[in-house]
PDB file of N, CA and C in Angstrom:
ATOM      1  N   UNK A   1     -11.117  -3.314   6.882  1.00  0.00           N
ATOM      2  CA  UNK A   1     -11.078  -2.273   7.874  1.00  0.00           C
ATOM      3  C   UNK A   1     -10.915  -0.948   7.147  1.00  0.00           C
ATOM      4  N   UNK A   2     -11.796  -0.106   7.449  1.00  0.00           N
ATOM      5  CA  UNK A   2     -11.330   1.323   7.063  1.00  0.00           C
ATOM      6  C   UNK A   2     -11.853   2.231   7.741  1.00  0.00           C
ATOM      7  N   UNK A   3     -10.552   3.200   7.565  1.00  0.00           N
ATOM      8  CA  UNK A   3      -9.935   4.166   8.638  1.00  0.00           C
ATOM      9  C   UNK A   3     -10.923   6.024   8.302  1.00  0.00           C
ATOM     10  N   UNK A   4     -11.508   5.953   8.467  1.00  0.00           N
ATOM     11  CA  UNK A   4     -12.706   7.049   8.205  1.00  0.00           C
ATOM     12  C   UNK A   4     -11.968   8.131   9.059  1.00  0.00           C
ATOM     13  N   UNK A   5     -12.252   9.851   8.893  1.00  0.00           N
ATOM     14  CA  UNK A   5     -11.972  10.954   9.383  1.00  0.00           C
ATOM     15  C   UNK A   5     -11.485  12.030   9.235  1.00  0.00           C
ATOM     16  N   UNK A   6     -11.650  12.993   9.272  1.00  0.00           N
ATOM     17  CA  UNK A   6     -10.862  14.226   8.648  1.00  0.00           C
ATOM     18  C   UNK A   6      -9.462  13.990   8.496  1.00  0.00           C
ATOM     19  N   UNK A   7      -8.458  13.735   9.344  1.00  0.00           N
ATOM     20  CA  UNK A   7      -6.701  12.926   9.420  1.00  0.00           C
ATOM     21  C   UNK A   7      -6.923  11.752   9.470  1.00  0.00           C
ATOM     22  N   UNK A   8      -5.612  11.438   8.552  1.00  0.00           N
ATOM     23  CA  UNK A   8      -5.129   9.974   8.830  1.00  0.00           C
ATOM     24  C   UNK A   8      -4.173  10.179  10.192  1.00  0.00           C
ATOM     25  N   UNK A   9      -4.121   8.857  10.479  1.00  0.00           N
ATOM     26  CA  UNK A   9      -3.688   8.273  12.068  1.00  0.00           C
ATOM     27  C   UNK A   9      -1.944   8.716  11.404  1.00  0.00           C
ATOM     28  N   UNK A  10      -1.260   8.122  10.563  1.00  0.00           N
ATOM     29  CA  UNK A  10       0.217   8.700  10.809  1.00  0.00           C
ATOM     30  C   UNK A  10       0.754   7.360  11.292  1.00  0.00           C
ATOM     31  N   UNK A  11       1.547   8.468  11.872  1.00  0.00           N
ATOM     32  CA  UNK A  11       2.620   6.893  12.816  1.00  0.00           C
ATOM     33  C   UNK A  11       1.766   6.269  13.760  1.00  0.00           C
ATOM     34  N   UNK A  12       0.531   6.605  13.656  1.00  0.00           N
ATOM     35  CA  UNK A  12      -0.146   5.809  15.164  1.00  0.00           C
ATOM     36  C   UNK A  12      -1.168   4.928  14.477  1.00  0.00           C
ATOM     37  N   UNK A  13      -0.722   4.145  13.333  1.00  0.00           N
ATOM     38  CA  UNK A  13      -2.051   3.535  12.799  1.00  0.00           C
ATOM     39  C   UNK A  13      -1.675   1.927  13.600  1.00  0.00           C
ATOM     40  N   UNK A  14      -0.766   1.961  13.728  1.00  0.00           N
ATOM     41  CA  UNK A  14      -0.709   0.388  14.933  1.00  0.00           C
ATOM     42  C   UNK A  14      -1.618   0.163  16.066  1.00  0.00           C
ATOM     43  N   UNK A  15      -2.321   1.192  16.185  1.00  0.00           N
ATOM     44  CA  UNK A  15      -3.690   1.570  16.989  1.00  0.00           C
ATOM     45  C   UNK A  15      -4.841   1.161  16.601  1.00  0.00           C
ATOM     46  N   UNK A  16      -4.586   1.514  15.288  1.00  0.00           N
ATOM     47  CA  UNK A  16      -5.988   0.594  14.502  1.00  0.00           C
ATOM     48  C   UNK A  16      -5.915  -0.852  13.826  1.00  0.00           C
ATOM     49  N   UNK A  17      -4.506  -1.380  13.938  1.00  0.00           N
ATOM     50  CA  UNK A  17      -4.457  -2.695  13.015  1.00  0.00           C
ATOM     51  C   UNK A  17      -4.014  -3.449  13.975  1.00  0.00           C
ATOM     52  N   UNK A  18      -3.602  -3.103  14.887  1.00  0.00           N
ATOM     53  CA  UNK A  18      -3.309  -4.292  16.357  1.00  0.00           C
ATOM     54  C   UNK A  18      -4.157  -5.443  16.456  1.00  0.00           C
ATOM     55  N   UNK A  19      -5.577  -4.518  16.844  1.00  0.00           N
ATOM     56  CA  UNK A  19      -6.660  -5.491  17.102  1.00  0.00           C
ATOM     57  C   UNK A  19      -6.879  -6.221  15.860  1.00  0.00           C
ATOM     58  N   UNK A  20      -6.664  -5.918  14.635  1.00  0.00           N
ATOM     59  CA  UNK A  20      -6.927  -6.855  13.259  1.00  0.00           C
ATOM     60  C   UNK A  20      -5.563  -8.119  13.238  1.00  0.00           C
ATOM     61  N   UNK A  21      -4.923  -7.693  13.672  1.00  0.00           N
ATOM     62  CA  UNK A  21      -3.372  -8.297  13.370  1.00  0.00           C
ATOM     63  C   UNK A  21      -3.314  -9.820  14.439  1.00  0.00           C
ATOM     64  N   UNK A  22      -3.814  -9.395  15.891  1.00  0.00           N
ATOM     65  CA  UNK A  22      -3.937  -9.656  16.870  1.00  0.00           C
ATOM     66  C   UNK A  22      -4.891 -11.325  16.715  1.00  0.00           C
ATOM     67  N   UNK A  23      -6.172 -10.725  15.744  1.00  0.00           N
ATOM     68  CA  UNK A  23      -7.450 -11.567  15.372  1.00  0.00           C
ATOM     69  C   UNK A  23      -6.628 -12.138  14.395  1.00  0.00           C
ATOM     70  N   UNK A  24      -6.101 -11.920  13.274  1.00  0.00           N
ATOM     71  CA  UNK A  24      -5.557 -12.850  12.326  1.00  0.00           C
ATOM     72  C   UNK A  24      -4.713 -13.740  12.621  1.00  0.00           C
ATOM     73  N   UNK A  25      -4.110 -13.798  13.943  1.00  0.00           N
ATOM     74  CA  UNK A  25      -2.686 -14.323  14.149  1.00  0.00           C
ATOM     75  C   UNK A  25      -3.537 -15.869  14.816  1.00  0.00           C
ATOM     76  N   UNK A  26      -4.602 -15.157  15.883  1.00  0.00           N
ATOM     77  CA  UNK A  26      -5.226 -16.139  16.504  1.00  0.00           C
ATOM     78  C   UNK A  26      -6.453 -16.998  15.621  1.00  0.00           C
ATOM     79  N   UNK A  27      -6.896 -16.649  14.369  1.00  0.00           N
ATOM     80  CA  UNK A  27      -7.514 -17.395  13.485  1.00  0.00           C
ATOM     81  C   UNK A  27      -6.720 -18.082  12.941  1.00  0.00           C
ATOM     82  N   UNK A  28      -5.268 -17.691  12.914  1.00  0.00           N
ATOM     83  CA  UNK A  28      -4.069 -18.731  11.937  1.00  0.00           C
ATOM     84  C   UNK A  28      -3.897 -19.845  12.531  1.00  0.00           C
ATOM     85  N   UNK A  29      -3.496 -19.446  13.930  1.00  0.00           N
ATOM     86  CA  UNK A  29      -2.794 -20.603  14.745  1.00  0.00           C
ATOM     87  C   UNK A  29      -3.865 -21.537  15.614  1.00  0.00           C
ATOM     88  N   UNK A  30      -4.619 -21.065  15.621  1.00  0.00           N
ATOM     89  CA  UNK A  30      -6.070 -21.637  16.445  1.00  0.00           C
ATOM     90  C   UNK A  30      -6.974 -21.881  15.949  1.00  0.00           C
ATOM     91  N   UNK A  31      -7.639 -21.641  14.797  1.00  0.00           N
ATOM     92  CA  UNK A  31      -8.420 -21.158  13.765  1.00  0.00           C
ATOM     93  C   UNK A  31     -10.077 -21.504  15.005  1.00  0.00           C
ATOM     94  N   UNK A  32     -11.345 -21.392  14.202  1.00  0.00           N
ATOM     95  CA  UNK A  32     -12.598 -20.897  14.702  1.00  0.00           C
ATOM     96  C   UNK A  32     -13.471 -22.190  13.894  1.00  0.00           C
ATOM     97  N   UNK A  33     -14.210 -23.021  15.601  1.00  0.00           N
ATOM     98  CA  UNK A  33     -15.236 -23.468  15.360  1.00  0.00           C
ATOM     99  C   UNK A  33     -16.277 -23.136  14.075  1.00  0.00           C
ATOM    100  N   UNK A  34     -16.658 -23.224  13.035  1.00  0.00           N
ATOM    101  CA  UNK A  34     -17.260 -22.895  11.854  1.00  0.00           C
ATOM    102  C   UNK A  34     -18.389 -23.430  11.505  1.00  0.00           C
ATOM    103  N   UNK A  35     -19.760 -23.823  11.408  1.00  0.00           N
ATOM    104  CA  UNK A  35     -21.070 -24.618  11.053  1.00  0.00           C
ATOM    105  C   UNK A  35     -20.936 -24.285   9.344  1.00  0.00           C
ATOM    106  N   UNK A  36     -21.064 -25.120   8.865  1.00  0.00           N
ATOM    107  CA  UNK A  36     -21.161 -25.452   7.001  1.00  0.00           C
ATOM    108  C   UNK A  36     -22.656 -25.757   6.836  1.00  0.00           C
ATOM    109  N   UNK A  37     -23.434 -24.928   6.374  1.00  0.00           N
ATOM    110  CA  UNK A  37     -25.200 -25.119   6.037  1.00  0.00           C
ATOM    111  C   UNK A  37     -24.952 -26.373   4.845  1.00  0.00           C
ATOM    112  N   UNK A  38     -23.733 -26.274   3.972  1.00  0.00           N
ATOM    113  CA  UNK A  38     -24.098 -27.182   2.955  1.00  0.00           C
ATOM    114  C   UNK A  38     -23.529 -28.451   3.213  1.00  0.00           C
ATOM    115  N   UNK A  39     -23.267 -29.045   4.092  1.00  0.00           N
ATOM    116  CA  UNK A  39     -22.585 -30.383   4.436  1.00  0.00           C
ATOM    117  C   UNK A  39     -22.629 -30.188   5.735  1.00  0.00           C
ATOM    118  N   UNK A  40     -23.987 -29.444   6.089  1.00  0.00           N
ATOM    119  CA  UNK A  40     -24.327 -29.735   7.376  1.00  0.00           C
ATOM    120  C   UNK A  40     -23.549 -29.937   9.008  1.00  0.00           C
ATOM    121  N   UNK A  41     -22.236 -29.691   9.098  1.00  0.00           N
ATOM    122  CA  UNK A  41     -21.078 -29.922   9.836  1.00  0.00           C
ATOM    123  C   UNK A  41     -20.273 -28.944  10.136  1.00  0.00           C
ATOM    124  N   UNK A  42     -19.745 -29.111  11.063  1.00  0.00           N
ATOM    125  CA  UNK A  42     -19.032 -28.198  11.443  1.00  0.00           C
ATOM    126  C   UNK A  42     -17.666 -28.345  10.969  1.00  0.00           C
ATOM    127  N   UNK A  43     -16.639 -27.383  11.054  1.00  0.00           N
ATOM    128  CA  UNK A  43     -14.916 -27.450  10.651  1.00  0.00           C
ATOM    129  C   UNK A  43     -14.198 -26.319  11.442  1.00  0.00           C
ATOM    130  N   UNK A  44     -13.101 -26.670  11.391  1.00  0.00           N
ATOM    131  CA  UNK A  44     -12.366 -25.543  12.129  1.00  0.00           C
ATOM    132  C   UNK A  44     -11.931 -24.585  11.149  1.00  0.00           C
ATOM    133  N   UNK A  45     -12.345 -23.433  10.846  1.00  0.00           N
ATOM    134  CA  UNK A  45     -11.585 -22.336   9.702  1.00  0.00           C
ATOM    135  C   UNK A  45     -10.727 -21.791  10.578  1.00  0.00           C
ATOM    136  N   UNK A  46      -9.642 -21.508   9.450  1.00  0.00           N
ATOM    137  CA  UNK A  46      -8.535 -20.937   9.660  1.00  0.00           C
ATOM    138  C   UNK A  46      -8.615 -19.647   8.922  1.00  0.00           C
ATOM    139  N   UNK A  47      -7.268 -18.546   9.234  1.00  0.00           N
ATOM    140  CA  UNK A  47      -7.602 -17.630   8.071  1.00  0.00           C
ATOM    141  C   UNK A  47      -6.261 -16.943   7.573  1.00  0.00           C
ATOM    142  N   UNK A  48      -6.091 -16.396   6.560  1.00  0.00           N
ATOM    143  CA  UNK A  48      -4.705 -15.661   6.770  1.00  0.00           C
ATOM    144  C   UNK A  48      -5.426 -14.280   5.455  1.00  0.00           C
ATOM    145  N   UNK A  49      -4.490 -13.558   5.209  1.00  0.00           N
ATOM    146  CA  UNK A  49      -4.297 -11.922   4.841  1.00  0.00           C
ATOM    147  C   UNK A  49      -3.853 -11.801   3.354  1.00  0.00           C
ATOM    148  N   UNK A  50      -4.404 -12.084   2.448  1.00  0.00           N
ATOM    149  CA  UNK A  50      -3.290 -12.004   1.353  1.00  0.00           C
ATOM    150  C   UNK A  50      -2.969 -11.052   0.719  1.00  0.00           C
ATOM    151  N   UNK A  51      -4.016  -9.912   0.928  1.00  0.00           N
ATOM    152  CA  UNK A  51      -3.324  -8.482   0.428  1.00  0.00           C
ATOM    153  C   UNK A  51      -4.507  -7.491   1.191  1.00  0.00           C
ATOM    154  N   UNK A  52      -3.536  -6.586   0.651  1.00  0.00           N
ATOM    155  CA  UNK A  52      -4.140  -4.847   1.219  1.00  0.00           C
ATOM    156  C   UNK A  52      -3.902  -4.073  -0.277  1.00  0.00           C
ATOM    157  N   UNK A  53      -5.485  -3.361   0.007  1.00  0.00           N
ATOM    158  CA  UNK A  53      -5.655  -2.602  -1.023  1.00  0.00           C
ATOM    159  C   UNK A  53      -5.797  -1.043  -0.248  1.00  0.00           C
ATOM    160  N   UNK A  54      -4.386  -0.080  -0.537  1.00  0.00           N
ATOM    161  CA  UNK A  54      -4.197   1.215   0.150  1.00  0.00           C
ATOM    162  C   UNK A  54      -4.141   2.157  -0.866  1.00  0.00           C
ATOM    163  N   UNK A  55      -3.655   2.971  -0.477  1.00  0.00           N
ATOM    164  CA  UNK A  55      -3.668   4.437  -1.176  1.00  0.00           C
ATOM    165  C   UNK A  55      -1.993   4.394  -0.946  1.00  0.00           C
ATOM    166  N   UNK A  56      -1.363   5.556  -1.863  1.00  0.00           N
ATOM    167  CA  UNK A  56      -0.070   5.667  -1.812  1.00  0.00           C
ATOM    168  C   UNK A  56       0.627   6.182  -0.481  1.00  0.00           C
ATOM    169  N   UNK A  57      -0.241   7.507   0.246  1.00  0.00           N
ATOM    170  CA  UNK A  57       0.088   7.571   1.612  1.00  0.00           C
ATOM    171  C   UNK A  57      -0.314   6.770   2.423  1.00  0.00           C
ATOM    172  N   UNK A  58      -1.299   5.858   2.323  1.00  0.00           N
ATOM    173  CA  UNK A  58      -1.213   4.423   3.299  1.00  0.00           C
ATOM    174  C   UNK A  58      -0.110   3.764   3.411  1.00  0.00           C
ATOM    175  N   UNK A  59       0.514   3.744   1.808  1.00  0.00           N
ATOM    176  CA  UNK A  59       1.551   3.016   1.877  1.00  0.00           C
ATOM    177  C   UNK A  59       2.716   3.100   2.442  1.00  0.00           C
ATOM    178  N   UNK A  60       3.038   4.719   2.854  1.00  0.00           N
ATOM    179  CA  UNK A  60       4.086   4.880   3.391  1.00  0.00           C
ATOM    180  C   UNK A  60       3.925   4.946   4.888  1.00  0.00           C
ATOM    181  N   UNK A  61       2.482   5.107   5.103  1.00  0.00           N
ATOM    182  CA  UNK A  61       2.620   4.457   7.049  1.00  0.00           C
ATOM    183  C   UNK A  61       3.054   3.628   6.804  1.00  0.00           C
ATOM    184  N   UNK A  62       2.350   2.097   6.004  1.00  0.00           N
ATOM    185  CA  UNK A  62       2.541   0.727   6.366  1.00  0.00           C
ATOM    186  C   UNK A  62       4.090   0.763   6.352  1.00  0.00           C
ATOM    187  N   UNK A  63       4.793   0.724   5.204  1.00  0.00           N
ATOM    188  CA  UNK A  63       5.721   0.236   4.690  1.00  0.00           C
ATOM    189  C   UNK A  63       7.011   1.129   5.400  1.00  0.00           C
ATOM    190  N   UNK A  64       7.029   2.095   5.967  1.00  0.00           N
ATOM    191  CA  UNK A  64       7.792   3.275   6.220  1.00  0.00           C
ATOM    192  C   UNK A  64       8.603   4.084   4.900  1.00  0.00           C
ATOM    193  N   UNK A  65       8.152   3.371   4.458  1.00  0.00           N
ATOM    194  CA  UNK A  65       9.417   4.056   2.654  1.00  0.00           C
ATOM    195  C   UNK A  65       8.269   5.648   2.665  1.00  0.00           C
ATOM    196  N   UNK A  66       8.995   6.579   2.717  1.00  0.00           N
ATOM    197  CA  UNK A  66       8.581   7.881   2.599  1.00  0.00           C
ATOM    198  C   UNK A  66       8.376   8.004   0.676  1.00  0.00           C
ATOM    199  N   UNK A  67       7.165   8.195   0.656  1.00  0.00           N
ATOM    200  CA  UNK A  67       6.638   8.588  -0.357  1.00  0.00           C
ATOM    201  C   UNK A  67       6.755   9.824  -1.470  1.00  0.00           C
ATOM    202  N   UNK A  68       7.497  10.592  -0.370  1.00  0.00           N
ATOM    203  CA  UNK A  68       7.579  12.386  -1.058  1.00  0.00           C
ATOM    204  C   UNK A  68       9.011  12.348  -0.819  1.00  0.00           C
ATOM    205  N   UNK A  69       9.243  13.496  -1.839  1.00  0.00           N
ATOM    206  CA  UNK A  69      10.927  13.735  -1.773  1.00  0.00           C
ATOM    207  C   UNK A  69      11.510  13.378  -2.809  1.00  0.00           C
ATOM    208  N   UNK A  70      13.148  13.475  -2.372  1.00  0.00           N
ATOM    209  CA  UNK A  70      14.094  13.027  -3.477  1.00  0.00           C
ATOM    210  C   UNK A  70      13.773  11.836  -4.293  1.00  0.00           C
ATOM    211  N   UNK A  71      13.214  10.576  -2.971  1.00  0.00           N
ATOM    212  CA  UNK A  71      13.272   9.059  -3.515  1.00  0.00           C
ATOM    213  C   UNK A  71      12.211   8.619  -3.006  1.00  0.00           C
ATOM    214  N   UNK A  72      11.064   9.321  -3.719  1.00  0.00           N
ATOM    215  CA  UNK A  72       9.699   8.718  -3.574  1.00  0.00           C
ATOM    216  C   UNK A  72       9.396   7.333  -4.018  1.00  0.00           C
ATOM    217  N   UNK A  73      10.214   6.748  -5.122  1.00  0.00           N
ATOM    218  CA  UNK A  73       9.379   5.999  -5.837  1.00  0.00           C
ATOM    219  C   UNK A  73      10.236   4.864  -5.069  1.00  0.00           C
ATOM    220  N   UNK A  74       8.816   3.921  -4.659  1.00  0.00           N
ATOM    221  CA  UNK A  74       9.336   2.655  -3.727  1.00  0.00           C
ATOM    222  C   UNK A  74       9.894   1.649  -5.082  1.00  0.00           C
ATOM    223  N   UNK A  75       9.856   1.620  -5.860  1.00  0.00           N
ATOM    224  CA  UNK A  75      10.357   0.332  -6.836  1.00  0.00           C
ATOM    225  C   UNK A  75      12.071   0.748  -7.040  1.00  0.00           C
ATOM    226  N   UNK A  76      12.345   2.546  -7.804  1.00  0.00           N
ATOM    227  CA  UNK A  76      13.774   2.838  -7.794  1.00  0.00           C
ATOM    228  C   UNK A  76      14.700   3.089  -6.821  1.00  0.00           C
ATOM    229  N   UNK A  77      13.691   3.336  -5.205  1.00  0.00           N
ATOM    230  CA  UNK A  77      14.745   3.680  -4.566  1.00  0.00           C
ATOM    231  C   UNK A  77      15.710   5.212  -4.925  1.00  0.00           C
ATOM    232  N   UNK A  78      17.064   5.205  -4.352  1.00  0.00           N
ATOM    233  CA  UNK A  78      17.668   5.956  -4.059  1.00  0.00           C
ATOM    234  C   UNK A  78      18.180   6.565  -5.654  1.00  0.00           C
ATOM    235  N   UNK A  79      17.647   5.280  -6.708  1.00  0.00           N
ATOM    236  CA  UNK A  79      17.841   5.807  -7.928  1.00  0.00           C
ATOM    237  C   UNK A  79      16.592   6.511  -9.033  1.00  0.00           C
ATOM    238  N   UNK A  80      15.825   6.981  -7.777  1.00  0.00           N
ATOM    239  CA  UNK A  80      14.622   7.646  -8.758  1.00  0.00           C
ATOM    240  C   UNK A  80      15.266   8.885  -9.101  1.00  0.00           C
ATOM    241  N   UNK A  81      14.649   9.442 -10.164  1.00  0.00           N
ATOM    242  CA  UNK A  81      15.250  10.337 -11.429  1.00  0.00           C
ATOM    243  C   UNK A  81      14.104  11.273 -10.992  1.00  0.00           C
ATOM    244  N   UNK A  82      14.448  11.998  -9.912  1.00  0.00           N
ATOM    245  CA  UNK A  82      13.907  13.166  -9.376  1.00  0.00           C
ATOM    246  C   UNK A  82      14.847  14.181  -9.316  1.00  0.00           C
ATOM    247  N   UNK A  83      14.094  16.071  -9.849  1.00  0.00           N
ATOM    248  CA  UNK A  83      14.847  17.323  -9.476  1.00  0.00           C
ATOM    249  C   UNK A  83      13.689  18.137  -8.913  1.00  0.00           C
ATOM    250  N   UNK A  84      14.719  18.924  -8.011  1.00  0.00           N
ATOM    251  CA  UNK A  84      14.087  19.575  -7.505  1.00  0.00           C
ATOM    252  C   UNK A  84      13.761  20.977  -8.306  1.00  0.00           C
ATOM    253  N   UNK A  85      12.565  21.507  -8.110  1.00  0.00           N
ATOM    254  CA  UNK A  85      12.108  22.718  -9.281  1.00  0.00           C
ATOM    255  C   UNK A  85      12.597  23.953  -7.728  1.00  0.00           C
ATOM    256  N   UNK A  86      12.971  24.411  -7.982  1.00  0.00           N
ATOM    257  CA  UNK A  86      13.204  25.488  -6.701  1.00  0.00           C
ATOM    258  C   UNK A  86      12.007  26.550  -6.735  1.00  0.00           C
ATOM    259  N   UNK A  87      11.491  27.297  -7.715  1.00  0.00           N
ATOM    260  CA  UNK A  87      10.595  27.979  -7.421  1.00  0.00           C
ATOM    261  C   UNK A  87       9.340  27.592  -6.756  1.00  0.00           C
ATOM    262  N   UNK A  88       8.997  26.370  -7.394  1.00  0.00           N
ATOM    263  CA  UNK A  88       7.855  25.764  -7.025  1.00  0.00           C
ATOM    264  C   UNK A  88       8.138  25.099  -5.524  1.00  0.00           C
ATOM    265  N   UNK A  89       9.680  25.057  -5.460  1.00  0.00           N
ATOM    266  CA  UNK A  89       9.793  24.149  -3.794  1.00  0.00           C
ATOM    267  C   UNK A  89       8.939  22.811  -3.822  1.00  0.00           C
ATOM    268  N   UNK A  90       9.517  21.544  -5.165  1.00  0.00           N
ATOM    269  CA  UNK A  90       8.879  20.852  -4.884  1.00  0.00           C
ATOM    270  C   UNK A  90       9.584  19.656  -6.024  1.00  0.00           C
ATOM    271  N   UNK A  91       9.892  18.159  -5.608  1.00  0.00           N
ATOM    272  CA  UNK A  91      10.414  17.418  -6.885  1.00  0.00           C
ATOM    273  C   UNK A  91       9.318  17.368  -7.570  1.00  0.00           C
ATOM    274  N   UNK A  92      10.181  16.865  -8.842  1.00  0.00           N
ATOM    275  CA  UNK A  92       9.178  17.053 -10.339  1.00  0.00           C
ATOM    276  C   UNK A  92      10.345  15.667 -10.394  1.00  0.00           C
ATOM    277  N   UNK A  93       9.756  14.274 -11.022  1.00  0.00           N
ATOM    278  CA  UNK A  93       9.879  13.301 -11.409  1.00  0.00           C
ATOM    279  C   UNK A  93       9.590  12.862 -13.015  1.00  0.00           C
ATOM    280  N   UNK A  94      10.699  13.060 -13.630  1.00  0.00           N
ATOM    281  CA  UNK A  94      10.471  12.826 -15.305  1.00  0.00           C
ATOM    282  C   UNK A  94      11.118  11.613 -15.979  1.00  0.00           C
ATOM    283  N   UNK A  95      11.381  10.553 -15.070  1.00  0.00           N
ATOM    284  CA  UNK A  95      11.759   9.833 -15.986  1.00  0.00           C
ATOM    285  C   UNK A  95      11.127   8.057 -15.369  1.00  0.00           C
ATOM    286  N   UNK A  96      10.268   8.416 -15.470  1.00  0.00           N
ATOM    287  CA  UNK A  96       9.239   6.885 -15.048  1.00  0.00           C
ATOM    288  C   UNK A  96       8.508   6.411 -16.187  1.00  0.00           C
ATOM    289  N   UNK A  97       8.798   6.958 -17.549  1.00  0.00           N
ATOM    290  CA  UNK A  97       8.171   6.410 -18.808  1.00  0.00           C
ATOM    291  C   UNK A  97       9.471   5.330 -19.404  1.00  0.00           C
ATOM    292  N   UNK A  98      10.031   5.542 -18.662  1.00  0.00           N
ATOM    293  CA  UNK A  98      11.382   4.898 -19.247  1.00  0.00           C
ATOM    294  C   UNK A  98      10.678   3.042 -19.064  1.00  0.00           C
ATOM    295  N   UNK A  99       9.837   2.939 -17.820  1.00  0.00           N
ATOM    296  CA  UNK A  99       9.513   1.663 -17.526  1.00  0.00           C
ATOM    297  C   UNK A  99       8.524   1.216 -18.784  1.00  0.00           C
ATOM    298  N   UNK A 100       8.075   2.232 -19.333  1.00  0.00           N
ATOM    299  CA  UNK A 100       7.151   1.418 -20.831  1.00  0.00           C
ATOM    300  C   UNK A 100       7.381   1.121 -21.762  1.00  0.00           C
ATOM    301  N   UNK A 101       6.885   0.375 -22.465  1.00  0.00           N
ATOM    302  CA  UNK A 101       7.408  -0.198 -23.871  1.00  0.00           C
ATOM    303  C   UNK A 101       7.483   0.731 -24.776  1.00  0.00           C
ATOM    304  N   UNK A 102       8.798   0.824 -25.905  1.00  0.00           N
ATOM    305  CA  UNK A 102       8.749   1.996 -27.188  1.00  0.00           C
ATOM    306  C   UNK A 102       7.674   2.086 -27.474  1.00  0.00           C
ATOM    307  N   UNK A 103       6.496   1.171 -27.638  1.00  0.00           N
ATOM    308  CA  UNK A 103       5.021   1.408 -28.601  1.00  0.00           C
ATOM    309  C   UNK A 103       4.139   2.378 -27.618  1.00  0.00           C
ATOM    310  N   UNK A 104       4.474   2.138 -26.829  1.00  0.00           N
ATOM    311  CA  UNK A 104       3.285   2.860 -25.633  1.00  0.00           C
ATOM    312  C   UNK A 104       3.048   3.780 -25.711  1.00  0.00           C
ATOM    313  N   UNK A 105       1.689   4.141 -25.642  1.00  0.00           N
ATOM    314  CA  UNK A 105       0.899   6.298 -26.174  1.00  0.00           C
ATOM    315  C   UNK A 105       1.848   6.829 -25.217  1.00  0.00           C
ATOM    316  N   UNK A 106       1.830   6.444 -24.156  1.00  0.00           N
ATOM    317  CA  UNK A 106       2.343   7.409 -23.324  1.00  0.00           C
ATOM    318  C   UNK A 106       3.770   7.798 -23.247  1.00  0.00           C
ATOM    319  N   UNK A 107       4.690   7.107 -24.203  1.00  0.00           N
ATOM    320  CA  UNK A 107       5.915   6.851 -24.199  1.00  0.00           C
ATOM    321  C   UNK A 107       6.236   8.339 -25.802  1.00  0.00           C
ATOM    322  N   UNK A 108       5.463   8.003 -26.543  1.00  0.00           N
ATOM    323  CA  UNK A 108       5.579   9.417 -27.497  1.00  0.00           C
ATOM    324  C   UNK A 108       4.967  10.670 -27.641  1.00  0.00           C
ATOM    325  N   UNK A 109       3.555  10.596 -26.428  1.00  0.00           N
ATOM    326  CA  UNK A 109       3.475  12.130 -26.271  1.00  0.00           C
ATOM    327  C   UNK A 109       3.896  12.857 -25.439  1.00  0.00           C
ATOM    328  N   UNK A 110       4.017  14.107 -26.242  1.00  0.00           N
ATOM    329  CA  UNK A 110       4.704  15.335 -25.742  1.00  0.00           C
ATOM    330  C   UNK A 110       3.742  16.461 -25.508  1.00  0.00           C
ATOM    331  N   UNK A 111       4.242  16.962 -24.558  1.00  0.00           N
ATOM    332  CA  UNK A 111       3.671  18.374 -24.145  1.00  0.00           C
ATOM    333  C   UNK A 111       3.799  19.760 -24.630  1.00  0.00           C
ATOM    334  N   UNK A 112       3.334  20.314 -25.269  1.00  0.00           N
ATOM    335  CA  UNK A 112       3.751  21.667 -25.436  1.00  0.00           C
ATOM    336  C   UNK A 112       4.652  22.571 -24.488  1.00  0.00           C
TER     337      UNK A 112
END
């Protein structure tokens, strides 16, 4: 399913995944008459969901974890290593290299 348009839906995307949610629940528990061309027969398929591939503000409709701010980062929680820059009016997040290994490029370069 994808959600095409100048705005995203927001808090109202339960508008658009109802009817998907709705169909998956009733393919799980009921599943769908099916014809098989290669064994000629029919079967009942079932179906289920095993992932979603979103964007980071998708993620915070789905999930409600607010994405921006003090404690953006959904893995640290309330312990993400965010400051706020005041001029810019905006967090600046500097310590998420900490999750890479000592060898890692990205772990020894520096910025001017």
């Amino acid at each position: 399913m994808l959600i095409d348009g100048p705005k995203s839906p927001g808090q109202r995307i339960d508008v658009y995944l109802q009817p998907l949610i709705e169909e998956l629940l009733e393919l799980w528990n009921h599943g769908l008459l099916t014809f098989d061309a290669s064994s000629n027969q029919m079967f009942k398929l079932h179906t289920s969901l095993l992932w979603t591939i979103n964007g980071f503000p998708a993620y915070a409709m789905l999930s409600g974890w607010s994405t921006r701010g003090e404690f953006a980062c959904p893995i640290c929680g309330d312990k993400t290593p965010s400051q706020w820059l005041k001029h810019c009016r905006k967090h600046c997040y500097m310590g998420h290299r900490r999750f890479l290994s000592a060898n890692q490029n990205f772990v020894r370069t520096r910025f001017p």
